[in-house]
Protein backbone atom coordinates (compact mmCIF):
# COMPACT_ATOMS: atom_id res chain seq x y z
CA UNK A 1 25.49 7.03 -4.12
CA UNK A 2 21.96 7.61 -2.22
CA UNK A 3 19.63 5.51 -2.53
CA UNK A 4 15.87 5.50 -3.36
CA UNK A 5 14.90 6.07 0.21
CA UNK A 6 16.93 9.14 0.55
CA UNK A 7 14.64 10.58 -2.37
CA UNK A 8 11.77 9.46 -1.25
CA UNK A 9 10.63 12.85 0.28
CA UNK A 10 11.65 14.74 -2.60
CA UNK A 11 10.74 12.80 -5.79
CA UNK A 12 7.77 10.87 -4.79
CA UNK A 13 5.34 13.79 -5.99
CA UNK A 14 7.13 14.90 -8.99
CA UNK A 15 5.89 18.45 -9.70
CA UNK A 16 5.00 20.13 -12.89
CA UNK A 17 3.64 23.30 -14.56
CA UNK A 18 3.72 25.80 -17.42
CA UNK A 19 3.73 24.86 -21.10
CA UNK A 20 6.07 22.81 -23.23
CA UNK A 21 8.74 24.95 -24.54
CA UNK A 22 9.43 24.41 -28.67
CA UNK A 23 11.99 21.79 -29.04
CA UNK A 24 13.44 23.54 -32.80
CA UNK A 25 14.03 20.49 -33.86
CA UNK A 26 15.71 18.91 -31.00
CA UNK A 27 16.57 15.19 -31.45
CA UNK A 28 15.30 12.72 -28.89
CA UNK A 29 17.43 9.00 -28.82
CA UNK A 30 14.82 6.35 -27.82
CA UNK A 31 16.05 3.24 -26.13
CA UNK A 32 14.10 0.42 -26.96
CA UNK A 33 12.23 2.54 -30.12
CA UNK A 34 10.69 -0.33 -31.70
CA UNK A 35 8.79 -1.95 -29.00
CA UNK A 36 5.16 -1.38 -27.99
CA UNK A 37 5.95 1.65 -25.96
CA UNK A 38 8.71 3.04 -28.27
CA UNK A 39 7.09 3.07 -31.24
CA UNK A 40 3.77 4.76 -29.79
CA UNK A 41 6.91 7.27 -28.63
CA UNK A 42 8.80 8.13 -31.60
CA UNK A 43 5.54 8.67 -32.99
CA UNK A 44 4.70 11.49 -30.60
CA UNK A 45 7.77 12.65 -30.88
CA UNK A 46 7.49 13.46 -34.19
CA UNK A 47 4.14 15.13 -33.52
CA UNK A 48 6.11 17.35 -31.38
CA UNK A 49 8.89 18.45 -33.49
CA UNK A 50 11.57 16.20 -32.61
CA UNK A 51 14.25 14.41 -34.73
CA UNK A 52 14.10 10.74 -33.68
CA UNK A 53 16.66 8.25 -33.23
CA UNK A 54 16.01 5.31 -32.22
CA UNK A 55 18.10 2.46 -30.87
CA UNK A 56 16.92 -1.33 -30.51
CA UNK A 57 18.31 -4.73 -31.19
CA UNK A 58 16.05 -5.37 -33.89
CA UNK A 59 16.34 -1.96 -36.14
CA UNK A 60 13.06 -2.34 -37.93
CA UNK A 61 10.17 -3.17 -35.97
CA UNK A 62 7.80 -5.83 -37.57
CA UNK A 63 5.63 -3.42 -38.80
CA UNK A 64 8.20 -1.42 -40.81
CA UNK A 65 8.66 1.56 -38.48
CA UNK A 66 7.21 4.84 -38.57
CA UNK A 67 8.06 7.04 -41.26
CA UNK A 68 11.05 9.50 -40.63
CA UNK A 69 12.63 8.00 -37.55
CA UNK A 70 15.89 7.14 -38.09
CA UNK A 71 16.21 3.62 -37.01
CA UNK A 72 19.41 2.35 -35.51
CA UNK A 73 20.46 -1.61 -34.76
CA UNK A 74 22.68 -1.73 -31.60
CA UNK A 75 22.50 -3.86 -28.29
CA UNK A 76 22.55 -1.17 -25.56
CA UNK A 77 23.83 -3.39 -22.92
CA UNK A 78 27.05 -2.20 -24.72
CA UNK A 79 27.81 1.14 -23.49
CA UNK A 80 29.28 1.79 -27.17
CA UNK A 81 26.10 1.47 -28.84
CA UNK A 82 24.43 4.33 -26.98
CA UNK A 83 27.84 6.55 -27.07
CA UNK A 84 28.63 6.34 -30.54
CA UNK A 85 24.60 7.79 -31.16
CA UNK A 86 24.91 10.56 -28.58
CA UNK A 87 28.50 11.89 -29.82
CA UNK A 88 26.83 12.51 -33.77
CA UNK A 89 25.61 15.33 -32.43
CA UNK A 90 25.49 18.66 -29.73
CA UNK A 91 21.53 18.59 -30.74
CA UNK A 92 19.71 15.73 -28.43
CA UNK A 93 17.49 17.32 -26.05
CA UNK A 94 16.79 13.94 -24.10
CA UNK A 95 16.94 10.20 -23.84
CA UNK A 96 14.07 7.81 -23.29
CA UNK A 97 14.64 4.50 -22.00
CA UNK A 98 11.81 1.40 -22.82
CA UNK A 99 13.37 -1.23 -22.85
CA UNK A 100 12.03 -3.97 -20.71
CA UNK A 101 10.53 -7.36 -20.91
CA UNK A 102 8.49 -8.52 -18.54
CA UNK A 103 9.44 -12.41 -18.26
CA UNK A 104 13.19 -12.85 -18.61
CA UNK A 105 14.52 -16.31 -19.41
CA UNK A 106 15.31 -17.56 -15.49
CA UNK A 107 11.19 -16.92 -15.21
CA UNK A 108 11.01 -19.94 -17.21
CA UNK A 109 7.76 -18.11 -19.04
CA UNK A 110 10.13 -16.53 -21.26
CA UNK A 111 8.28 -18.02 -24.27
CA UNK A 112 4.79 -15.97 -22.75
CA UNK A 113 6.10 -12.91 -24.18
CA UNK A 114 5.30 -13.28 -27.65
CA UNK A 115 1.72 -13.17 -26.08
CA UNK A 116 2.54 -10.72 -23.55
CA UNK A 117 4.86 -8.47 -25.20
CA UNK A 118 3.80 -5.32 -27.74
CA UNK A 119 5.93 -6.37 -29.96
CA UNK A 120 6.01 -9.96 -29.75
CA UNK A 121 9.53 -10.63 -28.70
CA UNK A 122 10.84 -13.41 -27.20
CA UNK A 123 14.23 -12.93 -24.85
CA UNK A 124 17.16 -15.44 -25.35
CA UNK A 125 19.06 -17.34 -22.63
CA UNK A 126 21.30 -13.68 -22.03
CA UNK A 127 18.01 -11.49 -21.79
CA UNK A 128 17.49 -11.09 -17.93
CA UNK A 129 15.70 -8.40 -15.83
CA UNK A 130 19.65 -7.62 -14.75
CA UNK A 131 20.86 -7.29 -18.73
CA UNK A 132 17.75 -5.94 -20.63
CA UNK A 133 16.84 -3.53 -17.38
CA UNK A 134 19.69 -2.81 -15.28
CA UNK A 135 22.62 -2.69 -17.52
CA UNK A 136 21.29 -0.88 -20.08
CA UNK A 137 19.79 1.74 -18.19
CA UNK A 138 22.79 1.81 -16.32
CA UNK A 139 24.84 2.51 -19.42
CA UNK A 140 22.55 4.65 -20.94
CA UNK A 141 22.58 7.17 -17.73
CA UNK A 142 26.20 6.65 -17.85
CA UNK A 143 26.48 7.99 -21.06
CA UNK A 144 24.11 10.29 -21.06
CA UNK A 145 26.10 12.02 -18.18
CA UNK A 146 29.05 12.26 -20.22
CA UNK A 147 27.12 14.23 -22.97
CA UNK A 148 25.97 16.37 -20.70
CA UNK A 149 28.96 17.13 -19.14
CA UNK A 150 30.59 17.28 -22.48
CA UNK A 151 28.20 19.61 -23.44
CA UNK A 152 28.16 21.98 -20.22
CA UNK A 153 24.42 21.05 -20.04
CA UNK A 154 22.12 20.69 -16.42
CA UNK A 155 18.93 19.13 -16.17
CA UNK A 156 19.90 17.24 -19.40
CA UNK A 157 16.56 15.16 -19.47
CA UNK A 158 16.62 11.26 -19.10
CA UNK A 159 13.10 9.63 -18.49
CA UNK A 160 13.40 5.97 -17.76
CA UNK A 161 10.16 3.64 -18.12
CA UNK A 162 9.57 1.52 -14.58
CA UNK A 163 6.26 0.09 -12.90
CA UNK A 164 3.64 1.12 -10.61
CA UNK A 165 4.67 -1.74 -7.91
CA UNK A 166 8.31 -0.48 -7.65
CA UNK A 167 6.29 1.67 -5.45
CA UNK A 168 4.66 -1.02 -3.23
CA UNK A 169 7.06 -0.19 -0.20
CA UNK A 170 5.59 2.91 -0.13
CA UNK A 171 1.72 2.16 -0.14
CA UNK A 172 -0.57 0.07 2.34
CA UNK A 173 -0.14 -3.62 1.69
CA UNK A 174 2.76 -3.08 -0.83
CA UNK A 175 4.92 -5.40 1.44
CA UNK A 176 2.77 -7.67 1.71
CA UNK A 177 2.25 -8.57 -1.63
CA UNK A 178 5.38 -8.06 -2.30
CA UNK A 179 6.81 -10.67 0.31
CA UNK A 180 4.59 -13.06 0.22
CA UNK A 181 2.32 -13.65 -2.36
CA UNK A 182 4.78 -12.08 -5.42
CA UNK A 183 6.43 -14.58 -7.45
CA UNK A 184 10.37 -14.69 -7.71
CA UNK A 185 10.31 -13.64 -11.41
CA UNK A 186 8.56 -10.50 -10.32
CA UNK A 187 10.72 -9.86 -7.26
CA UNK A 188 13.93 -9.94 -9.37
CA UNK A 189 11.58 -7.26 -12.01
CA UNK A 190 11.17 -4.79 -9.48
CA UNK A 191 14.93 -5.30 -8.16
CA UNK A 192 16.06 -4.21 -11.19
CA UNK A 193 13.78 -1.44 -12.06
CA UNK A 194 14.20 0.10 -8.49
CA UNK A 195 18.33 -0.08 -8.98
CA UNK A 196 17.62 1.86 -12.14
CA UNK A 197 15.49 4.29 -10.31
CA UNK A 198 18.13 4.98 -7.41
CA UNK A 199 20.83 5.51 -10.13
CA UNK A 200 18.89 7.76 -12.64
CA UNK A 201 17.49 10.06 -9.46
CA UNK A 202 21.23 10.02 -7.80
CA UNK A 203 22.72 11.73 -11.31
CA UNK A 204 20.56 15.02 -10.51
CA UNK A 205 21.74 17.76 -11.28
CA UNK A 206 23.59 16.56 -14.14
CA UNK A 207 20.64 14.74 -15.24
CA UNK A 208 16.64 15.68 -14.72
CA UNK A 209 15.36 12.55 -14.16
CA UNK A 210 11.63 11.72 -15.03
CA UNK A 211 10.57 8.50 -14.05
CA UNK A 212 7.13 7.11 -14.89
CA UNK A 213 5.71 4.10 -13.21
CA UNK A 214 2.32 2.75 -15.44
CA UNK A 215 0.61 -0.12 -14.15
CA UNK A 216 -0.32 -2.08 -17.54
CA UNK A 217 -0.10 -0.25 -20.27
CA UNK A 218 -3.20 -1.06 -22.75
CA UNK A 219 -4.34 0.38 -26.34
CA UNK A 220 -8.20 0.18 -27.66
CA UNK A 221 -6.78 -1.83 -30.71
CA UNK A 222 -5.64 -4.86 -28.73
CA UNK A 223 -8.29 -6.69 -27.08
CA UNK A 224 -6.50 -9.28 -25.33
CA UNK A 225 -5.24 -7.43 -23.19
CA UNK A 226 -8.95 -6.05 -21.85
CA UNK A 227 -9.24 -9.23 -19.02
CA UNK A 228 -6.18 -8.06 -16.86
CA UNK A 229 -6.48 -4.58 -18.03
CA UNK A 230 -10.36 -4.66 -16.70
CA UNK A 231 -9.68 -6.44 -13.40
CA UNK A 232 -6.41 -3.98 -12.07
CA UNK A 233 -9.34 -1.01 -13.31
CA UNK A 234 -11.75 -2.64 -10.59
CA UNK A 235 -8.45 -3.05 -8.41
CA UNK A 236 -7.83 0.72 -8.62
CA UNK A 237 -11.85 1.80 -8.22
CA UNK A 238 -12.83 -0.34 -5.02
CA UNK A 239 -9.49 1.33 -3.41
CA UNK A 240 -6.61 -0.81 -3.18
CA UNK A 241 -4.14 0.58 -2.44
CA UNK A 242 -1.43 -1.21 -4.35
CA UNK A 243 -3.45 -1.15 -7.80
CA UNK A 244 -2.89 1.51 -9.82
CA UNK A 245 -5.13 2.48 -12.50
CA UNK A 246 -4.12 1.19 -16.61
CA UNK A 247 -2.72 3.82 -18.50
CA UNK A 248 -3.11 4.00 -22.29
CA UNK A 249 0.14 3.73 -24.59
CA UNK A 250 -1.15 6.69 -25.99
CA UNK A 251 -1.10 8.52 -22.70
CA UNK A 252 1.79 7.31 -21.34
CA UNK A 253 4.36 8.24 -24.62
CA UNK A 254 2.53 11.50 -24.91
CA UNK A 255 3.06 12.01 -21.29
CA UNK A 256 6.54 11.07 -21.65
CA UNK A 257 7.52 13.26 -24.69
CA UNK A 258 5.65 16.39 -23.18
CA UNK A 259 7.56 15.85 -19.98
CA UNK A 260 10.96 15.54 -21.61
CA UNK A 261 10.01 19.87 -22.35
CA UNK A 262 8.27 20.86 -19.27
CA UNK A 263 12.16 21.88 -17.04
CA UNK A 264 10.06 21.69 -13.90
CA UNK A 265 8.89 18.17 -14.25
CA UNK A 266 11.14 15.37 -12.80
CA UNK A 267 10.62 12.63 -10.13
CA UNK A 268 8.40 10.03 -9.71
CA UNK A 269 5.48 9.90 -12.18
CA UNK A 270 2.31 7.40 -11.54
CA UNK A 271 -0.83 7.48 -13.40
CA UNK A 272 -2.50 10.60 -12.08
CA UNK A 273 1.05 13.01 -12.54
CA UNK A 274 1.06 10.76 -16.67
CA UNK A 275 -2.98 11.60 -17.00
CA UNK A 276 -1.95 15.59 -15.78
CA UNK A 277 0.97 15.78 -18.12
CA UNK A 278 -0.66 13.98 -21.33
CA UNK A 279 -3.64 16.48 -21.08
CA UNK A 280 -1.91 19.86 -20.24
């Protein structure tokens, strides 16, 4: 399999253009549907025409769910859970993966994510970056290989959620932090969101693989998040190079859903490409 490095020249500007095509009713399955991210998904893609299914632990979300999604309880670190949804049906024009937490239970802040957290969850003693990341993105590319071969599709499209400082090997004073001044709890983070990355970009041409990488993800309506979200903004606008700019929730799952249509966009997607995309 090649690794991230070996795609570094050709998926670190991910390219796009043209307009969305119509999805007629399309359905998209959403990984992770009833989290902060996923719900703000599902409810764009709705907007855009899509049947959604989507796929979380919980079913419900606390809030009841969006109307017309068609909510699904299933642990996708069991490969089953994800196949069973995809063989229903010859209709699913793409898979979203958000699912992620960002302490695990080995952080020993595990109990910071009800503050932390979208959704307020709290991961159990089996919810590490390697089980709630890795393995389920892993199965969920898996399986969403074997639809599209099943299928006879290309370019079937998977877009997988990871984080701006996956990237930090690739920007000035990314190593540094990284090395020396990054906490173990995020090291093992961006392990497991870069192994995702290297599979989901390796499974081209079977796949199209769209890979955003926000920063922190923010919405007007939640204020606590404004002191972090404020200083990575002044991070980002005195030039460091290993801030990237906050992205709204509402920017990032329209983003997401619009790429999922656009056939030309794949890659590596940071704020700028998520800002292009959302508006076009």
């Amino acid at each position: 399999m090649k690794t991230l490095a070996g795609f570094r020249r050709s998926a670190l500007h991910a390219s796009f253009s043209g307009e969305a095509t119509a999805c007629n009713k399309k359905k998209l399955l959403i990984l992770g549907g009833t989290g902060f991210l996923g719900q703000n998904i599902c409810e764009q893609a709705l907007q855009a025409g899509y049947d959604v299914v989507s796929l979380s632990r919980r079913g419900l979300p606390p809030s009841g769910g969006v109307s017309n999604v068609d909510y699904r309880q299933g642990d996708a670190r069991l490969k089953d859970s994800v196949r069973n949804i995809l063989s229903e049906s010859s209709d699913f024009a793409g898979v979203v993966h958000c699912i992620g937490l960002l302490f695990d239970d080995q952080s020993g802040l595990g109990s910071l994510n009800v503050y932390v957290s979208g959704s307020g969850s709290v991961p159990d003693a089996a919810s590490t970056y390697e089980t709630i990341t890795r393995q389920t993105a892993f199965n969920a590319i898996e399986v969403a290989t074997e639809y599209a071969k099943k299928n006879a599709l290309q370019q079937f499209p998977f877009c997988f959620t990871s984080a701006a400082e996956a990237g930090w090997p690739h920007v000035a004073g990314g190593d540094l932090i990284e090395n020396y001044l990054a906490p173990d709890f995020l090291k093992r983070y961006l392990m497991a969101k870069r192994a995702v990355e290297a599979k989901l970009l390796s499974s081209e041409p079977t796949l199209r693989p769209i890979i955003v990488r926000p920063s922190l993800i923010y919405s007007m309506d939640r204020p606590l998040s404004f002191p972090p979200v404020g200083a990575f903004f002044v991070g980002n606008k005195i030039g460091l190079p290993f801030v990237d700019r906050p992205v709204t929730v509402q920017n990032l799952s329209n983003a997401m859903v619009k790429a999922i249509a656009k056939d030309d966009v794949k890659g590596l997607l940071r704020y700028q490409q998520i800002d292009d995309i959302s508006s076009s």
